[in-house]
N, C-alpha and C. Protein backbone atom coordinates (compact mmCIF):
# COMPACT_ATOMS: atom_id res chain seq x y z
N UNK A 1 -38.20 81.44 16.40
CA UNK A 1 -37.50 82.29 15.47
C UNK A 1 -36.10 81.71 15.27
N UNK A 2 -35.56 81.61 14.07
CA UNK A 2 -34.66 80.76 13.59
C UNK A 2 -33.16 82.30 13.99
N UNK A 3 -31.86 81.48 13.66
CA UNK A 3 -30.75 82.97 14.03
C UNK A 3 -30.70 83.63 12.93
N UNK A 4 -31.00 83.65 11.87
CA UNK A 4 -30.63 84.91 11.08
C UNK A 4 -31.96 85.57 10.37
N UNK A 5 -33.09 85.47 10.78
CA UNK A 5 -34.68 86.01 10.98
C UNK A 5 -34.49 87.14 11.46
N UNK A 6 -35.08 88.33 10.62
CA UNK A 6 -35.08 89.37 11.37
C UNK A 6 -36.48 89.82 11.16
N UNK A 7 -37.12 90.31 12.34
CA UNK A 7 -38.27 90.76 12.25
C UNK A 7 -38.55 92.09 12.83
N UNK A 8 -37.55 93.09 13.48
CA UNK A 8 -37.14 94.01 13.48
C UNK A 8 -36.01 94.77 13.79
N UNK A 9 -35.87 96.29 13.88
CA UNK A 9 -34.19 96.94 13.62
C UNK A 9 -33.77 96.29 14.80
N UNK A 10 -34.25 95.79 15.91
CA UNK A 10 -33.44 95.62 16.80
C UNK A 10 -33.04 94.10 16.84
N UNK A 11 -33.36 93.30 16.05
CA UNK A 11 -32.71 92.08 15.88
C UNK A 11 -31.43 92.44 14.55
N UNK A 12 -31.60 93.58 13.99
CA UNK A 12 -31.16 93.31 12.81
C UNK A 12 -29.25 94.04 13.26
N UNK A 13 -29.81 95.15 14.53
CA UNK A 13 -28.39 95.60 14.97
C UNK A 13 -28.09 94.43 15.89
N UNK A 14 -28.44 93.55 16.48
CA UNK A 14 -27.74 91.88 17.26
C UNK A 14 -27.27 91.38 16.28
N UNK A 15 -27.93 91.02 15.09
CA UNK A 15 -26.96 90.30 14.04
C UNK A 15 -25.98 90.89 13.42
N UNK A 16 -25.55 92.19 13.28
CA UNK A 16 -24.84 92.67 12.94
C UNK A 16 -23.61 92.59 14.21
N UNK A 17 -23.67 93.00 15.12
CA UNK A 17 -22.62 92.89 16.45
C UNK A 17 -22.33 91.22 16.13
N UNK A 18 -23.50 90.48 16.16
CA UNK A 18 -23.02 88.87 16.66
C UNK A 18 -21.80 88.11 15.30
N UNK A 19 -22.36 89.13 13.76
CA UNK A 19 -21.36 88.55 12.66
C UNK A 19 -20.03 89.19 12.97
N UNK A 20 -19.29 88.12 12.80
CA UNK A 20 -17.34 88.55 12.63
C UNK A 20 -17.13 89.50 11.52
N UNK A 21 -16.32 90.30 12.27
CA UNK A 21 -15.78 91.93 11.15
C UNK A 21 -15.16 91.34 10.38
N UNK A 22 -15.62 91.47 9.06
CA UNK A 22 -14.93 91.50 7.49
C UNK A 22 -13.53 91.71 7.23
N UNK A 23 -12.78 91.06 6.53
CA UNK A 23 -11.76 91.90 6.21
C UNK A 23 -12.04 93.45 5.20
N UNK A 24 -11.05 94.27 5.40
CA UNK A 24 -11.24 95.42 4.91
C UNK A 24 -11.07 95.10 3.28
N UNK A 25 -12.03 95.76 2.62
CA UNK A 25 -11.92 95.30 0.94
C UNK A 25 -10.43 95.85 0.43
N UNK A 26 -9.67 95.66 -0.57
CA UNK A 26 -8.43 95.93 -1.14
C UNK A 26 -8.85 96.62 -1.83
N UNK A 27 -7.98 98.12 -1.51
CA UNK A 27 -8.07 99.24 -2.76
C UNK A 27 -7.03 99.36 -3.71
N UNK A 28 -7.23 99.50 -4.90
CA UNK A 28 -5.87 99.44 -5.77
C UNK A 28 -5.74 100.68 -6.60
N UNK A 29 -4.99 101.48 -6.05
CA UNK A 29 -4.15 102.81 -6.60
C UNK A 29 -3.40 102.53 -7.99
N UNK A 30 -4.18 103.81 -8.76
CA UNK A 30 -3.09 102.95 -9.84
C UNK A 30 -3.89 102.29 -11.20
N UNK A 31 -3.41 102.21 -12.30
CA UNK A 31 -3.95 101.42 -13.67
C UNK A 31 -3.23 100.13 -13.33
N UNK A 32 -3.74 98.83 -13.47
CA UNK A 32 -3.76 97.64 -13.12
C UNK A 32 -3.34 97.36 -14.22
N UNK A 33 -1.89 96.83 -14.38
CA UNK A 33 -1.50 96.16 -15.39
C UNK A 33 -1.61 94.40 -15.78
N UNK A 34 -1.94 94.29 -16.77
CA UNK A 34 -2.14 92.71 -16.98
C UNK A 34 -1.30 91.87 -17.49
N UNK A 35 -0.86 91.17 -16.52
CA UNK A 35 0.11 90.12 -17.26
C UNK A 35 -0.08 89.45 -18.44
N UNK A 36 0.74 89.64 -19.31
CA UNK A 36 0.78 88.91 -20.70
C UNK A 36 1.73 87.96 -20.43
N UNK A 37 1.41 87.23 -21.73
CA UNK A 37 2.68 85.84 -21.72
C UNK A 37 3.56 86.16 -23.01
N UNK A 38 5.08 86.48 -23.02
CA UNK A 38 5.62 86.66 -24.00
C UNK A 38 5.29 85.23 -25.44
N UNK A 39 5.42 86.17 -26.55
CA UNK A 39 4.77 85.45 -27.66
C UNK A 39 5.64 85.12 -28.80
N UNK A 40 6.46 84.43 -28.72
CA UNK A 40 7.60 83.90 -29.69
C UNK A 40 7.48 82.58 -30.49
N UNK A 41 8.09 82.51 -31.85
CA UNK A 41 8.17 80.63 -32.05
C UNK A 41 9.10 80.29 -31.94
N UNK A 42 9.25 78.76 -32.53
CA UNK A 42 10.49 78.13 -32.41
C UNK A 42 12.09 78.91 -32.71
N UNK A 43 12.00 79.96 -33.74
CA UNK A 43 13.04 80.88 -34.86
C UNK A 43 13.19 81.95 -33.48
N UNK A 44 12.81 82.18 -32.14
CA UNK A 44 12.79 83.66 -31.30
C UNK A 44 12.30 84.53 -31.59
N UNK A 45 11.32 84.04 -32.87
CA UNK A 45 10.84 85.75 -33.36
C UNK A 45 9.47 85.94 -33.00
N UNK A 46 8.78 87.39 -32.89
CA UNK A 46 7.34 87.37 -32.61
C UNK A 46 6.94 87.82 -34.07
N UNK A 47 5.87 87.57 -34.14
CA UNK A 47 5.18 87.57 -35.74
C UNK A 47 3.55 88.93 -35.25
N UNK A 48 3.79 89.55 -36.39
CA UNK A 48 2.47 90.32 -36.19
C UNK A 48 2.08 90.79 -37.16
N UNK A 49 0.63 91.18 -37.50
CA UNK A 49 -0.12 91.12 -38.49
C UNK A 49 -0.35 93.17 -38.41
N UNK A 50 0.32 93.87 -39.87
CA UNK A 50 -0.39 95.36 -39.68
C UNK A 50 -1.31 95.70 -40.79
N UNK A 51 -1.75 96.75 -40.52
CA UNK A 51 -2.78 97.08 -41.64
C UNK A 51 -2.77 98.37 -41.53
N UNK A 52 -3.19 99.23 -42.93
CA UNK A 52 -3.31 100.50 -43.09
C UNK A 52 -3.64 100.42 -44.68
N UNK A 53 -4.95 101.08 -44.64
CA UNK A 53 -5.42 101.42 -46.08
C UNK A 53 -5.65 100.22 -46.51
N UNK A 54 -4.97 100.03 -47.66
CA UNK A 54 -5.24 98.79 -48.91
C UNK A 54 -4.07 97.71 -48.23
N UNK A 55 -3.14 98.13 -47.71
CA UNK A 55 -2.02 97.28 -47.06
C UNK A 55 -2.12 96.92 -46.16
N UNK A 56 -1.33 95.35 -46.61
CA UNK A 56 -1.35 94.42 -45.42
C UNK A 56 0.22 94.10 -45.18
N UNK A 57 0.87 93.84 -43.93
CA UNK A 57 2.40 93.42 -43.77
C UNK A 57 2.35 92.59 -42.73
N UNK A 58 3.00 91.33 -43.07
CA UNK A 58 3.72 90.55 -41.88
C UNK A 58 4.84 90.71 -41.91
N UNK A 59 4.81 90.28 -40.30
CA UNK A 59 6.09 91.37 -39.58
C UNK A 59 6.65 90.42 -38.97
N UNK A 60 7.93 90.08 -38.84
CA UNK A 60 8.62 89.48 -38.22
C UNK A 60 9.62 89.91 -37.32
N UNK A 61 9.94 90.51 -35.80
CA UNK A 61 11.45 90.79 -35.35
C UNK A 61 12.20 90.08 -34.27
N UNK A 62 12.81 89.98 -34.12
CA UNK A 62 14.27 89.42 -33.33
C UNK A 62 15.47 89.94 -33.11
N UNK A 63 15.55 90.16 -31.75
CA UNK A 63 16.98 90.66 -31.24
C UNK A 63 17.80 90.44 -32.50
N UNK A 64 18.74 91.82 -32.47
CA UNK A 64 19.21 92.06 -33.28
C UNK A 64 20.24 92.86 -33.26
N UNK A 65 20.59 93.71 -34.45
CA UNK A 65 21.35 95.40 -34.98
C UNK A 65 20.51 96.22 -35.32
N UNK A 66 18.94 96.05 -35.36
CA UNK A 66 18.31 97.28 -35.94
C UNK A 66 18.06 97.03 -37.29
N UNK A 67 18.73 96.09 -38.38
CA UNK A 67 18.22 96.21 -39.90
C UNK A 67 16.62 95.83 -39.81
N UNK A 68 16.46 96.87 -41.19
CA UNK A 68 14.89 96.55 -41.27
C UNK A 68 15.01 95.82 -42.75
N UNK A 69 14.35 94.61 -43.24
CA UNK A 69 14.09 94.07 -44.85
C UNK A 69 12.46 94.38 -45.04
N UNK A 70 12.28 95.08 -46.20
CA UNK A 70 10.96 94.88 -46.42
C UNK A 70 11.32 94.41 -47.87
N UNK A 71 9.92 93.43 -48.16
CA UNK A 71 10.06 92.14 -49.42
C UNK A 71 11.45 92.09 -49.61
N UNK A 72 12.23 91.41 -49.09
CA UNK A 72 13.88 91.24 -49.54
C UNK A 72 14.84 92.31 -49.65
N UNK A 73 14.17 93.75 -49.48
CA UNK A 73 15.14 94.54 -50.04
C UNK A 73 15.51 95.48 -48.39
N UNK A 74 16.63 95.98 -48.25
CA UNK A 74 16.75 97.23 -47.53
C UNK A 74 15.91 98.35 -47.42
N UNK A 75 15.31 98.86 -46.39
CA UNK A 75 14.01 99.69 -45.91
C UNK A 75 14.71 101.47 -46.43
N UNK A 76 16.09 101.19 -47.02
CA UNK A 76 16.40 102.84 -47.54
C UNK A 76 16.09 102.20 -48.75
N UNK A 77 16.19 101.19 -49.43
CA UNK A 77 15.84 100.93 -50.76
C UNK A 77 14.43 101.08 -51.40
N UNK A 78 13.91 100.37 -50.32
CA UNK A 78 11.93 100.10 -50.45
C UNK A 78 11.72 101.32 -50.46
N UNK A 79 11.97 101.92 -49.06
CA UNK A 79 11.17 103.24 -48.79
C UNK A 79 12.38 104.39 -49.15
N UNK A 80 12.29 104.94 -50.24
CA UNK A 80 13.17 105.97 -50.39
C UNK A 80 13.15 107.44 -49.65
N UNK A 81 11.61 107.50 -49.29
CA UNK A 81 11.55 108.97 -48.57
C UNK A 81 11.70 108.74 -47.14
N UNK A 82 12.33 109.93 -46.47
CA UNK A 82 12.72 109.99 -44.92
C UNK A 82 11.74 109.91 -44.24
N UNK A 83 10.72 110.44 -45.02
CA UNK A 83 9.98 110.37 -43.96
C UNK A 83 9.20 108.99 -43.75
N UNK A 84 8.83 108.42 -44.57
CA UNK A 84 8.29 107.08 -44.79
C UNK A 84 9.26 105.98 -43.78
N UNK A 85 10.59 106.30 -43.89
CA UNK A 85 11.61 105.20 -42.65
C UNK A 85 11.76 106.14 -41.79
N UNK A 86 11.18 107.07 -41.44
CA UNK A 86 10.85 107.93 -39.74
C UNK A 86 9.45 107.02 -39.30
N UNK A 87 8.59 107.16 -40.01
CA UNK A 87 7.32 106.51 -40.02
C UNK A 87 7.43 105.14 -39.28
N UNK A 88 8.32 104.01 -40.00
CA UNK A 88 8.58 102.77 -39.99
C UNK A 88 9.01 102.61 -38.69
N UNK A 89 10.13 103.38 -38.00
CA UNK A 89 10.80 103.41 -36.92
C UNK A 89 10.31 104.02 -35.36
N UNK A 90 9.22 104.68 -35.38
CA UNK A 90 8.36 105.62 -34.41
C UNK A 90 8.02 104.59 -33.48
N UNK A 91 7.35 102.85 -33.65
CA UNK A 91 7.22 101.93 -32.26
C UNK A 91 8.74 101.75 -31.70
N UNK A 92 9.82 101.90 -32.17
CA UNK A 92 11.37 101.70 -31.48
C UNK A 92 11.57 102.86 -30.44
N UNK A 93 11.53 103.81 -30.99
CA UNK A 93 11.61 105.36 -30.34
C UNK A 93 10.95 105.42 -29.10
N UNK A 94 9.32 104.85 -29.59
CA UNK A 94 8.66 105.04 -28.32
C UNK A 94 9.12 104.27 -26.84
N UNK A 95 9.37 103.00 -27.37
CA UNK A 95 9.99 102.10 -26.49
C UNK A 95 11.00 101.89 -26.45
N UNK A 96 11.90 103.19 -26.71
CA UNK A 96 13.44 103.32 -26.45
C UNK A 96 13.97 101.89 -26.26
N UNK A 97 14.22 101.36 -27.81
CA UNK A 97 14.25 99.71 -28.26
C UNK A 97 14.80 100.10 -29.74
N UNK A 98 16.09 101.58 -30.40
CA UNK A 98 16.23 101.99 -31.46
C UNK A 98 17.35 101.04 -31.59
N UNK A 99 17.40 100.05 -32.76
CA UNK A 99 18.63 99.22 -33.17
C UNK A 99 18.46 97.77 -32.47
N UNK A 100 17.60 97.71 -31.21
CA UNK A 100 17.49 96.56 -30.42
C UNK A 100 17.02 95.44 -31.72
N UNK A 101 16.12 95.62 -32.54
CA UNK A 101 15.68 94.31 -33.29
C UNK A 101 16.24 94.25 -34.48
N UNK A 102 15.93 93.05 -34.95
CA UNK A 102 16.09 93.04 -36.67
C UNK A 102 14.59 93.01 -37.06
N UNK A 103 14.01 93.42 -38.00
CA UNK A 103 13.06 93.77 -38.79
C UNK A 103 12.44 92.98 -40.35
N UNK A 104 12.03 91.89 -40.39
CA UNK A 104 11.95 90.93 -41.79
C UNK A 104 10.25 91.11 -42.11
N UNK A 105 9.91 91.64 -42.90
CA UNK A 105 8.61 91.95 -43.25
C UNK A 105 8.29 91.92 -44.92
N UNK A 106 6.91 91.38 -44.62
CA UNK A 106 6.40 91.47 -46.35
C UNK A 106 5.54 92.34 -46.50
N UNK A 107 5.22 93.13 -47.55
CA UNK A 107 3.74 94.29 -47.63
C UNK A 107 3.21 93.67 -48.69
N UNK A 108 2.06 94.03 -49.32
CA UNK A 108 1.26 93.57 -50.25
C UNK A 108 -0.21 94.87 -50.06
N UNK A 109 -0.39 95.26 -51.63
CA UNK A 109 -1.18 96.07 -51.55
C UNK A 109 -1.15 97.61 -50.91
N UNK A 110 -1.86 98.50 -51.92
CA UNK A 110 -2.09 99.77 -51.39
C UNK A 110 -0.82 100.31 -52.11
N UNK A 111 -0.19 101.70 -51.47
CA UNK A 111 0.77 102.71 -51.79
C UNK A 111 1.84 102.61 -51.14
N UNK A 112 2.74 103.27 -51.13
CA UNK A 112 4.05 103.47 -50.04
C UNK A 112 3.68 103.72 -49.21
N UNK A 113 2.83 104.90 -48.69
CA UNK A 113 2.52 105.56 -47.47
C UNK A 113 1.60 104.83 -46.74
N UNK A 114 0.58 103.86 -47.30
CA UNK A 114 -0.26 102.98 -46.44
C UNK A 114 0.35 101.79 -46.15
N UNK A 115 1.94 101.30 -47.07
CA UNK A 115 2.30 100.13 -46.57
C UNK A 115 3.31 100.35 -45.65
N UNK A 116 3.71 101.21 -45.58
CA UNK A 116 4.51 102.21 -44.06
C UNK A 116 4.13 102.31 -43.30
N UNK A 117 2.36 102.73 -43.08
CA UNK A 117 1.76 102.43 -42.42
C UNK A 117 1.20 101.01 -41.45
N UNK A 118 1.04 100.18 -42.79
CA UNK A 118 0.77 99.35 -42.70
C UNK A 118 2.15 98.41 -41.41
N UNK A 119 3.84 98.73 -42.28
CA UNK A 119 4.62 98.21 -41.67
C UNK A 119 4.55 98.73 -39.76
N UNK A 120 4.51 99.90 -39.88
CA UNK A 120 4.36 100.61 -38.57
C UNK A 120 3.31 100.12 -37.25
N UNK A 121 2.31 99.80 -37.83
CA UNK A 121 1.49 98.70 -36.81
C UNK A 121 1.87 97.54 -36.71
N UNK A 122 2.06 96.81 -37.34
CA UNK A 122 2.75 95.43 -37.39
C UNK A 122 4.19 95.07 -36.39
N UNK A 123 5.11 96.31 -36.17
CA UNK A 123 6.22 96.54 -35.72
C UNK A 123 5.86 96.49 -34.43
N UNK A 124 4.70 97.76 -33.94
CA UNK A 124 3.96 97.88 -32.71
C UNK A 124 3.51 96.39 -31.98
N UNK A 125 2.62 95.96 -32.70
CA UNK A 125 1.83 94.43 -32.38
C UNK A 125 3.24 93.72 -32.01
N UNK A 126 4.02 93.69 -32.89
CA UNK A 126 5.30 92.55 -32.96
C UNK A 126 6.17 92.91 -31.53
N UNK A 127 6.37 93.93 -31.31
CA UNK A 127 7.25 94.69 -30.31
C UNK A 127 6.57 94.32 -29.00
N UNK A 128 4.64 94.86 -29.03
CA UNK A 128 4.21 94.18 -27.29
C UNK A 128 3.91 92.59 -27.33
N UNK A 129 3.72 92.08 -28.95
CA UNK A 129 4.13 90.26 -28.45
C UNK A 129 5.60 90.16 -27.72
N UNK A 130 6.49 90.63 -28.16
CA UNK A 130 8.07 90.04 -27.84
C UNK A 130 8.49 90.62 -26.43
N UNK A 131 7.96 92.18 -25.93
CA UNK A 131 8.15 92.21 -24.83
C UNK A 131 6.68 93.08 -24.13
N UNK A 132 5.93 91.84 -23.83
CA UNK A 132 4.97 92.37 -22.82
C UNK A 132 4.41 93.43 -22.54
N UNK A 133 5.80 94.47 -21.87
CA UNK A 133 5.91 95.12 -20.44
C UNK A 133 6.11 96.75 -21.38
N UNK A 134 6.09 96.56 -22.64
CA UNK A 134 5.94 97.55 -23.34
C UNK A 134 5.30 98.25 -23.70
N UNK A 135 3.77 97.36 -23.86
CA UNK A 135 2.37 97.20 -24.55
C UNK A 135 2.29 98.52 -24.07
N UNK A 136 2.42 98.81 -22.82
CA UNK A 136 1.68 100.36 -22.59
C UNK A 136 2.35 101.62 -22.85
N UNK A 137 3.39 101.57 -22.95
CA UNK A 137 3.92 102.90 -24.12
C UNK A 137 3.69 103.04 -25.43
N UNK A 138 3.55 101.32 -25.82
CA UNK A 138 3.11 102.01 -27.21
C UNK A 138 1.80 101.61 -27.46
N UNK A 139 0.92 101.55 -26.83
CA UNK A 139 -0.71 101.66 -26.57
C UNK A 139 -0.62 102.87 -26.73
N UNK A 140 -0.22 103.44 -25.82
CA UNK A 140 -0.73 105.37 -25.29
C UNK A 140 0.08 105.99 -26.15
N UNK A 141 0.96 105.81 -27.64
CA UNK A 141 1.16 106.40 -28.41
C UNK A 141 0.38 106.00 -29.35
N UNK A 142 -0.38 105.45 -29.53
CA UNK A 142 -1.42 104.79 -30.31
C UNK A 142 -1.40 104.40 -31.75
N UNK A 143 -0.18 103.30 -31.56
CA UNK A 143 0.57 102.87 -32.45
C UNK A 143 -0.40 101.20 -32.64
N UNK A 144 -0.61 100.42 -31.90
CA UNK A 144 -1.39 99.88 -31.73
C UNK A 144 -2.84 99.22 -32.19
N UNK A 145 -3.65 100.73 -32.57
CA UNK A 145 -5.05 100.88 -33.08
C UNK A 145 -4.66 100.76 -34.37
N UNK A 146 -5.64 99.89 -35.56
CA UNK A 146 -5.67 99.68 -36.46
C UNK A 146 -6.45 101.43 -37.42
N UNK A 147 -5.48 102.22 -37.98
CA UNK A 147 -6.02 103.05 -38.55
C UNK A 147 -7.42 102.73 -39.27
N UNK A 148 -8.94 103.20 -39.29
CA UNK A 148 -9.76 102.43 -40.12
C UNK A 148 -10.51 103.35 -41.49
N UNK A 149 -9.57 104.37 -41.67
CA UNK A 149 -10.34 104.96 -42.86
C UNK A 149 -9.39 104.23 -44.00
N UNK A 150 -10.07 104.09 -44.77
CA UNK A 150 -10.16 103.15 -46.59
C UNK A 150 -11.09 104.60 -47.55
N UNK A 151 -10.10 104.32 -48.08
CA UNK A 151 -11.12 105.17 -50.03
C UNK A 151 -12.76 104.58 -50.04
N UNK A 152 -13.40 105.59 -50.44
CA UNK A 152 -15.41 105.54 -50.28
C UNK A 152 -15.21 104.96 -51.79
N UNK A 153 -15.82 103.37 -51.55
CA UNK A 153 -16.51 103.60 -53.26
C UNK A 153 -16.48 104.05 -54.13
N UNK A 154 -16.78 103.73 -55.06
CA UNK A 154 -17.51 104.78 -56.28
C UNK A 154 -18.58 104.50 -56.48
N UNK A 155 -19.78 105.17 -56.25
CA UNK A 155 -20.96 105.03 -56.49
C UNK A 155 -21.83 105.20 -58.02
N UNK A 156 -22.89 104.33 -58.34
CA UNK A 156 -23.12 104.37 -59.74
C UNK A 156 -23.91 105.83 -60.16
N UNK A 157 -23.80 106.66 -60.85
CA UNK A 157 -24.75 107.64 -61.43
C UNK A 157 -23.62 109.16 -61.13
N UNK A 158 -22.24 108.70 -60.24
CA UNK A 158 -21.60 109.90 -59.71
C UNK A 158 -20.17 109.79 -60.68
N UNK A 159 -19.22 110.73 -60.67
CA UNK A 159 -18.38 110.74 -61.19
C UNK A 159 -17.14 110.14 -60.64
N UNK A 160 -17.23 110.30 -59.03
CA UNK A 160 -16.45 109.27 -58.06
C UNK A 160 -17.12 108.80 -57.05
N UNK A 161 -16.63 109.26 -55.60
CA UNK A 161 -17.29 108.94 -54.70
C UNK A 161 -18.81 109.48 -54.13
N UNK A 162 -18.38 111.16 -54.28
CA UNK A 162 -19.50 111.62 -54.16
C UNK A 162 -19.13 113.05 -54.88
N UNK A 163 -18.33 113.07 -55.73
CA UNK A 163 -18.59 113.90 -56.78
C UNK A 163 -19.71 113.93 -57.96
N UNK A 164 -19.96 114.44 -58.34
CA UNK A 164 -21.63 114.83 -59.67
C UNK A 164 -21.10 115.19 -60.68
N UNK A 165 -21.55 114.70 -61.92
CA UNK A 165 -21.20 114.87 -63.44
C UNK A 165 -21.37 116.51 -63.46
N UNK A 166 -21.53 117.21 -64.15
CA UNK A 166 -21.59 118.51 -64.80
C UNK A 166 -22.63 118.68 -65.14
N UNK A 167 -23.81 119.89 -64.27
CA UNK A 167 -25.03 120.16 -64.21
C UNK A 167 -25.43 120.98 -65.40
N UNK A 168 -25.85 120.19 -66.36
CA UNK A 168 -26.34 121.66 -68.09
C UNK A 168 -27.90 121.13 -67.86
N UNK A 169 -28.12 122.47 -67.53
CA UNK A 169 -29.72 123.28 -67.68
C UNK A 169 -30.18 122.57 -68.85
N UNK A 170 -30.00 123.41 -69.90
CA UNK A 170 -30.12 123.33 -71.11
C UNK A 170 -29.12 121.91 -72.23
């Protein structure tokens, strides 16, 4: 019989006594955070891609004063309603980071409110490229997730999406 043959319980409690005690497995208390590698180019800036609705924005920020440019212009100019530059500003807040960057972004496509949107993820993405250690505040405000509802079609034989022409009997 060879040493690690077992042919019954009582060889099988000898091999157990004769193997060396294990180290104890490592328990880890706690959400396990993952190291990222900060994500900058040559310019210091992190670049990020947002989306919302029909809109798309690249996003550019870098330590800064806080100005935001969207397409060339001032973000009270672009976006005239408060609430739309409350919108814009909500990944800063979260990561108590208000005035820390400068803000250079393009939109294209969609409305005001989806390219606000649109800017508002992009800011998020741009903010946990540039600092890491952020990602999880503004994860768990769920700034992050790509909003995914878009306008339904119009389907052929309907009046829109899933509205019906006007039902005459007669």
């Amino acid at each position: 019989m060879s040493d690690n043959t077992v042919t019954d319980l009582a060889d099988l409690g000898a091999l157990a006594e004769a193997a060396p005690a294990a180290e104890a497995p490592v328990v880890r208390t706690g959400p396990m955070a993952v190291l990222r590698e900060k994500q900058i180019d040559a310019q210091g800036r992190a670049y990020a891609t947002g989306r919302r609705k029909d809109a798309v924005a690249r996003v550019w920020i870098k330590p800064g004063s806080g100005k935001i440019t969207v397409n060339g212009r001032d973000q009270e100019v672009y976006f005239a309603r408060p609430t739309l530059r409350l919108v814009i500003n909500q990944p800063f807040g979260v990561a108590d980071r208000m005035g820390a960057y400068d803000v250079v972004c393009t939109v294209k496509g969609g409305g005001l409110s989806g390219q606000a949107g649109a800017v508002k993820h992009g800011i998020a993405t741009a903010l946990s490229k540039f600092e890491p250690a952020l990602r999880s505040a503004v994860k768990a405000a769920g700034y992050l997730t790509r909003d995914p509802r878009v306008v339904e079609r119009k389907k052929y034989g309907r009046a829109k999406a899933r509205k019906s022409f006007q039902f005459s009997k007669r």
